[in-house]
C-alpha atoms as a PDB file:
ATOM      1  CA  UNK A   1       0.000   0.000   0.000  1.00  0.00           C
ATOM      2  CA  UNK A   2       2.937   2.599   0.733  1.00  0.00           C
ATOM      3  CA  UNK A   3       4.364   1.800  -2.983  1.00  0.00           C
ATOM      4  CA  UNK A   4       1.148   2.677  -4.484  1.00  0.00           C
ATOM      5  CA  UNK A   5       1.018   6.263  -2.620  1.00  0.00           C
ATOM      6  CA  UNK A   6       4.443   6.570  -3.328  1.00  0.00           C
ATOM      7  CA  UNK A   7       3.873   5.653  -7.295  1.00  0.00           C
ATOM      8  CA  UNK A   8       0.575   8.257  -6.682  1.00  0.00           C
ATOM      9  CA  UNK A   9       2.210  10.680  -5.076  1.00  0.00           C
ATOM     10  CA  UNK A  10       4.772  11.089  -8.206  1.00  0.00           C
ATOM     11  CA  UNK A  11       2.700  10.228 -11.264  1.00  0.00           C
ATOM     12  CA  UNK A  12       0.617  13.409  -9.538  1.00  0.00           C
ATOM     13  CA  UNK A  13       3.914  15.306  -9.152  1.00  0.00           C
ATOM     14  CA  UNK A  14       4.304  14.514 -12.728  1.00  0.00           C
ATOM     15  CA  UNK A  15       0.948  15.919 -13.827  1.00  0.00           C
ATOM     16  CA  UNK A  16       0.963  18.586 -12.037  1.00  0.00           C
ATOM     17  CA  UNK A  17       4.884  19.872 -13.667  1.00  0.00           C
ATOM     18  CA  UNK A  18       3.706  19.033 -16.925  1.00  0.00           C
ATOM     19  CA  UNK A  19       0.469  21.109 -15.991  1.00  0.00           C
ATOM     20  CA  UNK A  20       2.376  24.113 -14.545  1.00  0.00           C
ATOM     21  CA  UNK A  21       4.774  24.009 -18.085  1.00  0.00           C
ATOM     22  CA  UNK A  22       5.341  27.804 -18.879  1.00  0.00           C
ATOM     23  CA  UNK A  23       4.068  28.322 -22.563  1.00  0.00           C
ATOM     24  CA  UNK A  24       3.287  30.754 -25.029  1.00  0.00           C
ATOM     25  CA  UNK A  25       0.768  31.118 -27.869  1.00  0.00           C
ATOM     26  CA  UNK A  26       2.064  32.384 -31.111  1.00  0.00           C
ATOM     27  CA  UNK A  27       0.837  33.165 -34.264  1.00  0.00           C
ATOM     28  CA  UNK A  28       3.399  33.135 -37.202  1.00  0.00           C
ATOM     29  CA  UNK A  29       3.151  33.012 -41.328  1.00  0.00           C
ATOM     30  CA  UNK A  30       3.728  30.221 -43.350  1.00  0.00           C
ATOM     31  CA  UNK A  31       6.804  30.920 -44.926  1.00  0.00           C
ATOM     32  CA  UNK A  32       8.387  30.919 -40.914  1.00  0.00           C
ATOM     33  CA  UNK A  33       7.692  27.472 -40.517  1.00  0.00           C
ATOM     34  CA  UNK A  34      10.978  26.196 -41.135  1.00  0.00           C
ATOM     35  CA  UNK A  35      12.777  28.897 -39.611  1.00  0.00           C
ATOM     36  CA  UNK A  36      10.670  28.652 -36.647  1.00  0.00           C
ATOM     37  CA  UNK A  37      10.743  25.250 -35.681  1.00  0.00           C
ATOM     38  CA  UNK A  38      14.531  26.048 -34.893  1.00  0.00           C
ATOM     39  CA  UNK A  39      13.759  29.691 -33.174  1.00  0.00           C
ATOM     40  CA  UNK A  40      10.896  27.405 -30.689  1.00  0.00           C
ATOM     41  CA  UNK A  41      13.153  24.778 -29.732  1.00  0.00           C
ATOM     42  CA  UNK A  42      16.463  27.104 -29.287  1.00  0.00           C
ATOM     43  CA  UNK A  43      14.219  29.585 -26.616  1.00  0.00           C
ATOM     44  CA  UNK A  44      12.945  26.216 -24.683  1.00  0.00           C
ATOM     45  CA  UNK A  45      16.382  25.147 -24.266  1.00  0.00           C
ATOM     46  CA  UNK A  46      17.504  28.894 -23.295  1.00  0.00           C
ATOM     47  CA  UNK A  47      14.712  29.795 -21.145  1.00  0.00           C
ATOM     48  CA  UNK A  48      12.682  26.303 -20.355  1.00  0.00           C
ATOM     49  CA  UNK A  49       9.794  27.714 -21.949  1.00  0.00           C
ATOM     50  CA  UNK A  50       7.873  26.479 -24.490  1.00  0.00           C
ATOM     51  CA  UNK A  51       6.579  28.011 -27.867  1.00  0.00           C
ATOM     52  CA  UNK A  52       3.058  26.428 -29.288  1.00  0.00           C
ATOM     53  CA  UNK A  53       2.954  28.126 -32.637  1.00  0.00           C
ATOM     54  CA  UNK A  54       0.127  27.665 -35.475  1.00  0.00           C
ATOM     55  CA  UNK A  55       0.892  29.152 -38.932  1.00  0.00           C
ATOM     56  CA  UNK A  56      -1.740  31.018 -40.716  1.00  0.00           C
ATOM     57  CA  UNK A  57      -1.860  33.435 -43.672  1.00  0.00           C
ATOM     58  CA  UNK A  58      -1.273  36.599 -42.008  1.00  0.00           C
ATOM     59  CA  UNK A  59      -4.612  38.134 -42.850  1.00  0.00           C
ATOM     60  CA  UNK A  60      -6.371  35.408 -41.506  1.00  0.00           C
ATOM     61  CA  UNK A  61      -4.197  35.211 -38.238  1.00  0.00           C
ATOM     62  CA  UNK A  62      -5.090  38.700 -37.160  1.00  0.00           C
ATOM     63  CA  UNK A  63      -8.613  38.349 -37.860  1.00  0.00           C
ATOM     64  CA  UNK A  64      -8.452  35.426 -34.956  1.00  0.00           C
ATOM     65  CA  UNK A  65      -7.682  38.005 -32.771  1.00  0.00           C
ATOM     66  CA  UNK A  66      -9.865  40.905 -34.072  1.00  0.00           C
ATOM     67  CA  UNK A  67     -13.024  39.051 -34.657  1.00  0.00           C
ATOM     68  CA  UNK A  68     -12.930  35.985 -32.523  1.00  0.00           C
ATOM     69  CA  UNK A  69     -10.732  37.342 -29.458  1.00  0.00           C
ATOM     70  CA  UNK A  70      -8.997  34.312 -29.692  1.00  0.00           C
ATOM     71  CA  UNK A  71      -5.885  34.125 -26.301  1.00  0.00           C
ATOM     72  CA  UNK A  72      -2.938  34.686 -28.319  1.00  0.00           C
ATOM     73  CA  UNK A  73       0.117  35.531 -26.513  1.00  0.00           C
ATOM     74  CA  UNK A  74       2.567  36.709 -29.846  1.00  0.00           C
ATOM     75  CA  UNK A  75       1.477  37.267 -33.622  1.00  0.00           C
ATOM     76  CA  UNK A  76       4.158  37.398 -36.420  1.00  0.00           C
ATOM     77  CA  UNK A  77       3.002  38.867 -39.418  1.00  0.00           C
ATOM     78  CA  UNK A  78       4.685  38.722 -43.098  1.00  0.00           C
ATOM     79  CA  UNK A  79       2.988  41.683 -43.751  1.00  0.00           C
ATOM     80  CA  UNK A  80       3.577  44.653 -41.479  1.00  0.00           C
ATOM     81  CA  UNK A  81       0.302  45.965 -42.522  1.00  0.00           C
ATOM     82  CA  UNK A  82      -1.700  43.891 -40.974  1.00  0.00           C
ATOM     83  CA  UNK A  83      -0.805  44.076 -38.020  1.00  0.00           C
ATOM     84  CA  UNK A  84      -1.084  48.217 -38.489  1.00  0.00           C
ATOM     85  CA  UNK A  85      -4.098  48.421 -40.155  1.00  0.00           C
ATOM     86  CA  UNK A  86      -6.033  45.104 -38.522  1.00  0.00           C
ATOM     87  CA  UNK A  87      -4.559  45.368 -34.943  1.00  0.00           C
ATOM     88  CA  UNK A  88      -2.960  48.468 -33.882  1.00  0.00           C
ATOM     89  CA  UNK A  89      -5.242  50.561 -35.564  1.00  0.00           C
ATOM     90  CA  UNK A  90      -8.536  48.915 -33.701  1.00  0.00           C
ATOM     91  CA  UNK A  91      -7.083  48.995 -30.558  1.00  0.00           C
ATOM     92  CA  UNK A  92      -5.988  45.210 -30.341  1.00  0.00           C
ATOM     93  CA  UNK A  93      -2.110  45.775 -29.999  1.00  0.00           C
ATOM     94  CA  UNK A  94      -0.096  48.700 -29.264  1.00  0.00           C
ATOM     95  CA  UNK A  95       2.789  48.885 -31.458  1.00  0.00           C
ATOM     96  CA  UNK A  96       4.483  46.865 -34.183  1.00  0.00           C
ATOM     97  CA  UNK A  97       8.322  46.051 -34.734  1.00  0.00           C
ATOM     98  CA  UNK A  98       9.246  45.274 -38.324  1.00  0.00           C
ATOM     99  CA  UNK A  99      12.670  42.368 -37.759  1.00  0.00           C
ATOM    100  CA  UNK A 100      13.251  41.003 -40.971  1.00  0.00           C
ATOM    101  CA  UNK A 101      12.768  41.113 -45.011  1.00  0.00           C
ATOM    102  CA  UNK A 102      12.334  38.824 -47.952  1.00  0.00           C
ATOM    103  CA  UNK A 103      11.876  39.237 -51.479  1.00  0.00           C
ATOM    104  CA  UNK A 104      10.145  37.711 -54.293  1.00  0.00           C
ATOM    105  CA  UNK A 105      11.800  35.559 -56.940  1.00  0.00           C
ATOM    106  CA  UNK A 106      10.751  33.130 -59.906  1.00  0.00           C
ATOM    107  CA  UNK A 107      11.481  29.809 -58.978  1.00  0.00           C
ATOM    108  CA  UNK A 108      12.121  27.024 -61.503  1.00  0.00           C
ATOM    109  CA  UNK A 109      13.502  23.397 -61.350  1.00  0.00           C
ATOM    110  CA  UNK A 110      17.218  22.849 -63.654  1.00  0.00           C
ATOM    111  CA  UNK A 111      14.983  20.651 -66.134  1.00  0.00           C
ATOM    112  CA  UNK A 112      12.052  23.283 -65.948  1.00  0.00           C
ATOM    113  CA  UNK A 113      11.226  24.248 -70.122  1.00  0.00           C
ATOM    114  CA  UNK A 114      13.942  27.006 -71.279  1.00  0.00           C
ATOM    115  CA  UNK A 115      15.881  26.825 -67.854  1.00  0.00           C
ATOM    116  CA  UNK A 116      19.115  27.474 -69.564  1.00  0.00           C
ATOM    117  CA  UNK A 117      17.726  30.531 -71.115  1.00  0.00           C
ATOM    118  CA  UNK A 118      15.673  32.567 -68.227  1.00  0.00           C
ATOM    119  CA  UNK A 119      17.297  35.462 -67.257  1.00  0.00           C
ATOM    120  CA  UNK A 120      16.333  39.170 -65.731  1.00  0.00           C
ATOM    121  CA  UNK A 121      15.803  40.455 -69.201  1.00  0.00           C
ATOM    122  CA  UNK A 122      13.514  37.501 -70.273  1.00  0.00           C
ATOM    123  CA  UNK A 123      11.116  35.489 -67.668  1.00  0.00           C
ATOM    124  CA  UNK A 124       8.263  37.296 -68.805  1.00  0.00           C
ATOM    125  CA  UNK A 125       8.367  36.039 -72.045  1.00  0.00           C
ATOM    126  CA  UNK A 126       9.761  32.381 -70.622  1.00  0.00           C
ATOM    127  CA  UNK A 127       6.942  31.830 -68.390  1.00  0.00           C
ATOM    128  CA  UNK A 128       3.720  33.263 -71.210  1.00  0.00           C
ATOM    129  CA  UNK A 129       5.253  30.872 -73.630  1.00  0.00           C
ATOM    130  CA  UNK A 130       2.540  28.125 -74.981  1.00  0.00           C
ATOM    131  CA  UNK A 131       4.582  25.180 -73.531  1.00  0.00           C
ATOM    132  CA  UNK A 132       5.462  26.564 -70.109  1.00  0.00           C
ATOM    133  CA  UNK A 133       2.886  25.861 -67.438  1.00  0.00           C
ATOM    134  CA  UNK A 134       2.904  28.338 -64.542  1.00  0.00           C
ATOM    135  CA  UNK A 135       1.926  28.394 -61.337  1.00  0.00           C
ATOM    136  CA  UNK A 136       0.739  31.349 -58.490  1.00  0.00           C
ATOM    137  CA  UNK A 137      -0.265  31.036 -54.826  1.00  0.00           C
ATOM    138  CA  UNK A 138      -3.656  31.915 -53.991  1.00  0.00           C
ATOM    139  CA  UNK A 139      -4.341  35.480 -55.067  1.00  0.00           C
ATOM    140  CA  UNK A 140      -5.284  38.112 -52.735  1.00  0.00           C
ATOM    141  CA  UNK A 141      -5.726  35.318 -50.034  1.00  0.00           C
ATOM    142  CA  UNK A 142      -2.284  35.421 -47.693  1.00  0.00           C
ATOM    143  CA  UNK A 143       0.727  37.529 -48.684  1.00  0.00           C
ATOM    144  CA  UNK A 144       2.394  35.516 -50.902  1.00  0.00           C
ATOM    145  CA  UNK A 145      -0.319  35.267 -53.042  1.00  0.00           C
ATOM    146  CA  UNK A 146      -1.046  39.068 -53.345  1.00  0.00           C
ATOM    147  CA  UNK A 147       2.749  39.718 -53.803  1.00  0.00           C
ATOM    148  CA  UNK A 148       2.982  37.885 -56.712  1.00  0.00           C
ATOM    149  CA  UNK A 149       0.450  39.553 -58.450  1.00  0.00           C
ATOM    150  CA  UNK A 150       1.472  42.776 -57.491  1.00  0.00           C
ATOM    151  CA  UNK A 151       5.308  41.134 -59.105  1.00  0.00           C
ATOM    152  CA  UNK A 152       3.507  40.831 -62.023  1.00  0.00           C
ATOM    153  CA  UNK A 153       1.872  44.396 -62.184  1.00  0.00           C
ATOM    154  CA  UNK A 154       4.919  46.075 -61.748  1.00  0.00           C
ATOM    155  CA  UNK A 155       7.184  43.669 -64.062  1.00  0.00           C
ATOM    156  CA  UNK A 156       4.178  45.376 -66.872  1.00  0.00           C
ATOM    157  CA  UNK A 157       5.292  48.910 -65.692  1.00  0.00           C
ATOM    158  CA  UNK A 158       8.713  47.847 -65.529  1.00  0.00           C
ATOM    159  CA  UNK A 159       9.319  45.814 -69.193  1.00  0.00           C
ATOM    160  CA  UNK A 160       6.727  48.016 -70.435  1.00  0.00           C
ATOM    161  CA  UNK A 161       4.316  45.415 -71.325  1.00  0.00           C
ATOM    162  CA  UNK A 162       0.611  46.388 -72.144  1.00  0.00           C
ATOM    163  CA  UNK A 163      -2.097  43.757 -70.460  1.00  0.00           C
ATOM    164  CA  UNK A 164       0.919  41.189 -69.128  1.00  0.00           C
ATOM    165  CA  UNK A 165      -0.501  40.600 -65.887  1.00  0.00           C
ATOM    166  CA  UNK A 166      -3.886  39.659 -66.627  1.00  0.00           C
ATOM    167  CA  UNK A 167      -2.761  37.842 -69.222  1.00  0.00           C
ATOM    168  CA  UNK A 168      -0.077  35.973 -66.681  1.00  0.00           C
ATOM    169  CA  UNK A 169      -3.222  35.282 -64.448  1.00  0.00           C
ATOM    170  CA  UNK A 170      -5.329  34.101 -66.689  1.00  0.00           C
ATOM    171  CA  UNK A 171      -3.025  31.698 -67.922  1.00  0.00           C
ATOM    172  CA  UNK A 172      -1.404  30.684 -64.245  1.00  0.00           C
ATOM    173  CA  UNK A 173      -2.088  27.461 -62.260  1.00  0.00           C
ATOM    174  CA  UNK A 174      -3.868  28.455 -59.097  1.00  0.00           C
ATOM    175  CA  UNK A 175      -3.018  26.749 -55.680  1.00  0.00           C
ATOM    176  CA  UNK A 176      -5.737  28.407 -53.717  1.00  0.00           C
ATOM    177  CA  UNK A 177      -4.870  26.491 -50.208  1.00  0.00           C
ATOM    178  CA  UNK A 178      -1.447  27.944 -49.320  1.00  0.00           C
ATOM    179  CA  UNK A 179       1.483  29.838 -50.613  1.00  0.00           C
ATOM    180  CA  UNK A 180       3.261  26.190 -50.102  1.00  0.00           C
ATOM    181  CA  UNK A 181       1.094  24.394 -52.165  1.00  0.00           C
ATOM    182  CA  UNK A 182       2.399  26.293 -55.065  1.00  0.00           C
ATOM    183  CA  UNK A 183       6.009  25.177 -54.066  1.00  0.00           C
ATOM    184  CA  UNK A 184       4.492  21.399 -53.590  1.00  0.00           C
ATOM    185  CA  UNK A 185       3.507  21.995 -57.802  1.00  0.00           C
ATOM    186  CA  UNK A 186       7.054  22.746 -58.483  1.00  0.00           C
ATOM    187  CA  UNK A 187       8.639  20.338 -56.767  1.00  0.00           C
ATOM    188  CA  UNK A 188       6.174  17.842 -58.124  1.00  0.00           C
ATOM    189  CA  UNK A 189       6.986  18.889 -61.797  1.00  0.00           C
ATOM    190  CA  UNK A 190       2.991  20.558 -61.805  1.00  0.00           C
ATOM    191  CA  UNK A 191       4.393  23.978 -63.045  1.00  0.00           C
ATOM    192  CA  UNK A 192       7.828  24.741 -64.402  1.00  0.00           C
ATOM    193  CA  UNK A 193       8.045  28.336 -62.762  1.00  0.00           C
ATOM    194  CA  UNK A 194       6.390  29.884 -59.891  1.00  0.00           C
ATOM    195  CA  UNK A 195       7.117  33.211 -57.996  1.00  0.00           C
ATOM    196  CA  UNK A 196       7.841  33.044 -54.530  1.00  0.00           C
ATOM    197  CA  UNK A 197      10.032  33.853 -52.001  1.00  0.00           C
ATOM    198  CA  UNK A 198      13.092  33.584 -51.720  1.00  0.00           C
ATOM    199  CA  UNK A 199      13.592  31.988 -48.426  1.00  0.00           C
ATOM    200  CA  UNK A 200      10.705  28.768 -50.116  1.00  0.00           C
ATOM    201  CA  UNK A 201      13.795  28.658 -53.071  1.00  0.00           C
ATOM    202  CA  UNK A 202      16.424  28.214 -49.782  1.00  0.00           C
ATOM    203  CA  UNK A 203      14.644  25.679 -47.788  1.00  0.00           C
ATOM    204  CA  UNK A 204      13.189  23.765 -50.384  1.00  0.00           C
ATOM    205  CA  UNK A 205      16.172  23.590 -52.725  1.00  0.00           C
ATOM    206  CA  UNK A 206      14.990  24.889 -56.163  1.00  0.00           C
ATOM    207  CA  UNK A 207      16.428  27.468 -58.461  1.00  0.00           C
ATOM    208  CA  UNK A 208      15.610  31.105 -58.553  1.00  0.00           C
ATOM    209  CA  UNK A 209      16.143  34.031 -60.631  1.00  0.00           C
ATOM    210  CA  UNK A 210      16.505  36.900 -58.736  1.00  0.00           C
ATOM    211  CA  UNK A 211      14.224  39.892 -59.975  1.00  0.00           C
ATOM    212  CA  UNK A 212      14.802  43.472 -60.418  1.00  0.00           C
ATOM    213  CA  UNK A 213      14.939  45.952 -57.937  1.00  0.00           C
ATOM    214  CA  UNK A 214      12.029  47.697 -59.012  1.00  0.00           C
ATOM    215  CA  UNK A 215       9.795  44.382 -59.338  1.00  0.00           C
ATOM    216  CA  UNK A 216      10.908  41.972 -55.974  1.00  0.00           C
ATOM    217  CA  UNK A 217       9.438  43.924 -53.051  1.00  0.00           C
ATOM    218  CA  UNK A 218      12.995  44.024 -51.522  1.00  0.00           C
ATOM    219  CA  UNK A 219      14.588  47.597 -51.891  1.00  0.00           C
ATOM    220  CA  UNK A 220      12.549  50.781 -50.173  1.00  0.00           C
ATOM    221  CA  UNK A 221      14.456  52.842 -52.386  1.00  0.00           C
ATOM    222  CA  UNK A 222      12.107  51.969 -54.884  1.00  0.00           C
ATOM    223  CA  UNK A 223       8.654  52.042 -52.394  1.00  0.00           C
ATOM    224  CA  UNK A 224       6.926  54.784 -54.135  1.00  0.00           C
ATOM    225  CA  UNK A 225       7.350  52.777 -57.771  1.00  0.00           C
ATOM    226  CA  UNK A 226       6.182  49.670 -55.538  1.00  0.00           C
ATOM    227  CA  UNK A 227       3.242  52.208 -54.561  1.00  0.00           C
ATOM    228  CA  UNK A 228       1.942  52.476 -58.347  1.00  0.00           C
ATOM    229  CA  UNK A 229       0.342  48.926 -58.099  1.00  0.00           C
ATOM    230  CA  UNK A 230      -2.855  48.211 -56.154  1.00  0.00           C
ATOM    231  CA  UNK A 231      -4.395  44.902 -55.940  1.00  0.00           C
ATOM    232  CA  UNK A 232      -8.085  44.362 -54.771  1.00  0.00           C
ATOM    233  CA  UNK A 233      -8.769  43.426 -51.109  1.00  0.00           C
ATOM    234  CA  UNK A 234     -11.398  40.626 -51.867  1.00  0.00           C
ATOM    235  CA  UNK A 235     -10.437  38.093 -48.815  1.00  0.00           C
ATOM    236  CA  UNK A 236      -7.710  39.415 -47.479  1.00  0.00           C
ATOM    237  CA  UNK A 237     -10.016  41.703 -44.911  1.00  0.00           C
ATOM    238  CA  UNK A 238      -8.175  44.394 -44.047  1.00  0.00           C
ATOM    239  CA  UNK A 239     -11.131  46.469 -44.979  1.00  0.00           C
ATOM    240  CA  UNK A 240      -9.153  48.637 -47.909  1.00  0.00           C
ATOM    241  CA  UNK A 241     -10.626  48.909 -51.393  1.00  0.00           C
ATOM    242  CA  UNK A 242      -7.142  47.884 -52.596  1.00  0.00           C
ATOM    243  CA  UNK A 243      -3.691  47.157 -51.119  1.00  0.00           C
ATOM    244  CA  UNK A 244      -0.555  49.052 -52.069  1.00  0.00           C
ATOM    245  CA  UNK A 245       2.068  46.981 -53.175  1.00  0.00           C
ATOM    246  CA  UNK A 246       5.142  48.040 -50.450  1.00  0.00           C
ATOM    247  CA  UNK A 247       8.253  46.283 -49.486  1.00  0.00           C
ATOM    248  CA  UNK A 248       8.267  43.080 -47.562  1.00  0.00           C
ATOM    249  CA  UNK A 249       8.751  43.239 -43.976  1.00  0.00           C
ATOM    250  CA  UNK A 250       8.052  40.963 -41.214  1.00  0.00           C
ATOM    251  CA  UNK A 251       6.952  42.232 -37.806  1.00  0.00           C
ATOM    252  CA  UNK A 252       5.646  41.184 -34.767  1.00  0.00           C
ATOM    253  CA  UNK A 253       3.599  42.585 -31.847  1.00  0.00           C
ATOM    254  CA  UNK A 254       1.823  41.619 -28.657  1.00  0.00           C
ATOM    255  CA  UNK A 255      -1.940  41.569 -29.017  1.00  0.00           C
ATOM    256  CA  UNK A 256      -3.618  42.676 -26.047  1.00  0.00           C
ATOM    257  CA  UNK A 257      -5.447  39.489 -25.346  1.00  0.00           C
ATOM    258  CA  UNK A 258      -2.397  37.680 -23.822  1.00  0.00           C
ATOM    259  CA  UNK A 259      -2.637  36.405 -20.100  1.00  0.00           C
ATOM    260  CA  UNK A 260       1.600  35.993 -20.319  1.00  0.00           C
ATOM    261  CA  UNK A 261       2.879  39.349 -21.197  1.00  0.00           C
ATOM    262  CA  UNK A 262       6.001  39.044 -18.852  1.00  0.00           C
ATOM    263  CA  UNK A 263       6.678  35.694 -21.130  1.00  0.00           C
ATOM    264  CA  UNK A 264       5.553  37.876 -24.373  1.00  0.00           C
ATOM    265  CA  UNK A 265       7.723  40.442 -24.175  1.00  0.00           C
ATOM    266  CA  UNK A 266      10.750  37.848 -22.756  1.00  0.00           C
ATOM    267  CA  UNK A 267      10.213  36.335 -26.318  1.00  0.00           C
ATOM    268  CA  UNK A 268       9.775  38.994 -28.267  1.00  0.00           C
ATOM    269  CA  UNK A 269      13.165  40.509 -26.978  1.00  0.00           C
ATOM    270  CA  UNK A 270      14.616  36.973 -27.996  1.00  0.00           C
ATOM    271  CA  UNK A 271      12.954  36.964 -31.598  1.00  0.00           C
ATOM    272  CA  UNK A 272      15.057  40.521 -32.034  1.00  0.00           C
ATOM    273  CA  UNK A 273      18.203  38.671 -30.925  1.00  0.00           C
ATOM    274  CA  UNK A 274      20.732  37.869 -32.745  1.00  0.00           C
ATOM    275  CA  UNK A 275      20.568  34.348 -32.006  1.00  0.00           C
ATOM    276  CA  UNK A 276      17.654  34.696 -33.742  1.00  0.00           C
ATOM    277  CA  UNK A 277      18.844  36.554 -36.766  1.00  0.00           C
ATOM    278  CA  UNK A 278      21.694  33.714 -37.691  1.00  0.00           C
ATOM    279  CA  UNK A 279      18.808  31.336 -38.006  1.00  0.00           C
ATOM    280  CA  UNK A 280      17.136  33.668 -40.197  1.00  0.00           C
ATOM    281  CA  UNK A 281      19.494  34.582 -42.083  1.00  0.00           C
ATOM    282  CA  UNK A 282      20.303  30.778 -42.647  1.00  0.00           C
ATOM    283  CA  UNK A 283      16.951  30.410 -43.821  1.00  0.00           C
ATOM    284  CA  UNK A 284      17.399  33.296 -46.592  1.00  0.00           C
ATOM    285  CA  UNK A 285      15.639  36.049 -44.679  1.00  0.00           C
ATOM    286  CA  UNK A 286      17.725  39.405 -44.415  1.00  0.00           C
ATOM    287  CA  UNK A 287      17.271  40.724 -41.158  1.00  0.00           C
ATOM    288  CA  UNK A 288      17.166  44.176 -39.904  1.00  0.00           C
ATOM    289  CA  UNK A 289      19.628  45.475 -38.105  1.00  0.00           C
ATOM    290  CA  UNK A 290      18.191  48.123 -36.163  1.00  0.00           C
ATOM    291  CA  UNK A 291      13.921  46.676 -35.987  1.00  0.00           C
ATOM    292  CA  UNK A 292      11.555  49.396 -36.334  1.00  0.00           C
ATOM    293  CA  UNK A 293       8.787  50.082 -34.018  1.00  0.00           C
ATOM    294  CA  UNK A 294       6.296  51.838 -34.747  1.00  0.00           C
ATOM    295  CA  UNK A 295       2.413  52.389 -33.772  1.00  0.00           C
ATOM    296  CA  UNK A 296       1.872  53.597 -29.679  1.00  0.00           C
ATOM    297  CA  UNK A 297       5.263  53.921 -28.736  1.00  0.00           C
ATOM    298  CA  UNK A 298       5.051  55.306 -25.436  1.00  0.00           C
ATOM    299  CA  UNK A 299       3.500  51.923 -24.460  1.00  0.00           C
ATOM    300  CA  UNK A 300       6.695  49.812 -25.710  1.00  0.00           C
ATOM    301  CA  UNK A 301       7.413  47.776 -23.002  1.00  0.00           C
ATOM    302  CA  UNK A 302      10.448  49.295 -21.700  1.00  0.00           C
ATOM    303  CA  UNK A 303      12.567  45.778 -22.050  1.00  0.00           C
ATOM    304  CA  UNK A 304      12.026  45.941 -25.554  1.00  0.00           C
ATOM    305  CA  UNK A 305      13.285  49.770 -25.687  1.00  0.00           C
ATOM    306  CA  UNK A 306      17.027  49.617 -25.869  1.00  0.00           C
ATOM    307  CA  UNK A 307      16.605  46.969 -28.914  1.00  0.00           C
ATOM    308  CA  UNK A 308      14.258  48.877 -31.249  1.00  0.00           C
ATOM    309  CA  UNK A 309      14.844  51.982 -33.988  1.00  0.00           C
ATOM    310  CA  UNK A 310      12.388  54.672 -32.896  1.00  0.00           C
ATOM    311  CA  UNK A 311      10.058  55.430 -36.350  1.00  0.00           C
ATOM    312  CA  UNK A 312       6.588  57.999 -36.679  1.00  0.00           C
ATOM    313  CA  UNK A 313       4.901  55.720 -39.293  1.00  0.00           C
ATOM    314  CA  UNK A 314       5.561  53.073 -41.366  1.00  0.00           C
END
């Protein structure tokens, strides 16, 4: 009888650790997956506490909060604006740090049609030939997919090409799930080009041709050319008419509905780390060195104030 209280006694010691486990809640995009699963596992073994992450679209992650009030301790956005115009904005977060960058590419396979002739001065004749199949993410649903459109926008102001993105879209594979579904059809010999980021051409191991300043969504020198193309806000529910097309940044915040902010803002500090930016940076991001914060500044918790660039508005 003394054996079974003692077995009891630590099976409910057990339970009641593994209860008491300090986690956080955290929201992140798609295209951080990868990069992520590395960033959770490296701030357990730093600080013993654990990271439950989904990954979402970004639109559709902020809209948890927003409209459901869903209990989410951190959100990481591949879109800045989002988190501006869905969160800070209404009142759900109080400021927003922009960490990292990416930029948009065409991605092909080395056996993809006319491989060993794409170049800068050429994919957007490669990829409209009749014998070329390719391929977009979903299209005004998650970032990725409304980047690429806006690529192809600006690539017709760019080349000077009358009617070559509709005509791009209208002949395009749609992948209407996720931005790596689209990837999946590449791999898979679906498509032979896509356009995507670069960090998907890094971690998945296919060729890219890197685009033009004025066309990748990189370089804020050229934001107010990015700013000539619009695309349509049909699901993306930001509640704009149309989105501008503006240069890729990844941010994060603190929505107010945490219950952990001590933990939030312990891992938010860490995600600006540079720990955090080799793994990034391994991954193909470029990350900031100096993150912006903008939004209600004089709310910044103060441990994240010595590690942030002070800005008015993004």
């Amino acid at each position: 009888m003394k054996k079974l209280f003692v077995v009891l006694g630590l099976l409910l010691a057990i339970s009641i650790s593994a209860y008491a486990q300090e986690y956080l809640k955290v929201l992140i995009p798609k295209s951080l997956e990868k990069s992520f699963s590395v960033i959770a596992k490296d701030f357990y073994d730093k600080h013993k506490i654990k990271i439950k992450y989904e990954s979402n679209c970004s639109g559709k992650a902020a809209k948890l909060i927003h409209d459901y009030g869903k209990i989410i301790d951190v959100i990481v956005s591949a879109d800045y604006s989002v988190i501006d115009n869905v969160l800070v904005e209404k009142g759900f977060a109080d400021w927003n740090i922009k960490f990292a960058k990416n930029e948009m590419v065409v991605g092909y396979r080395a056996d993809s049609k006319y491989a060993n002739k794409i170049n800068a001065n050429n994919w957007y004749e490669i990829i409209m030939k009749p014998d070329v199949k390719f391929g977009l993410s979903a299209a005004t649903d998650e970032p990725c997919g409304y980047r690429s459109l806006m690529v192809l926008k600006l690539a017709e102001l760019f080349y000077k090409k009358d009617n070559f993105a509709e005509d791009a879209v209208q002949k395009a594979i749609f992948e209407r799930k996720s931005d790596l579904d689209i990837v999946k059809d590449l791999l898979s010999k679906k498509v032979d080009y896509i356009i995507s980021y670069k960090t998907y051409a890094k971690e998945y191991n296919f060729n890219y041709l890197k685009l033009p300043k004025e066309i990748n969504l990189f370089s804020s020198r050229y934001g107010e050319f990015y700013k000539k193309v619009k695309i349509k806000d049909h699901k993306y529910g930001l509640g704009l008419k149309e989105i501008p097309a503006t240069c890729i940044f990844y941010s994060v915040t603190i929505p107010q509905t945490t219950q952990k902010r001590d933990l939030a803002v312990k891992f938010v500090k860490y995600l600006l780390s540079n720990d955090v930016a080799s793994i990034l940076e391994k991954h193909g991001f470029f990350v900031l060195c100096e993150p912006e914060v903008t939004g209600n500044i004089d709310h910044l918790d103060k441990e994240l104030k010595s590690v942030v660039k002070y800005c008015v508005k993004f």
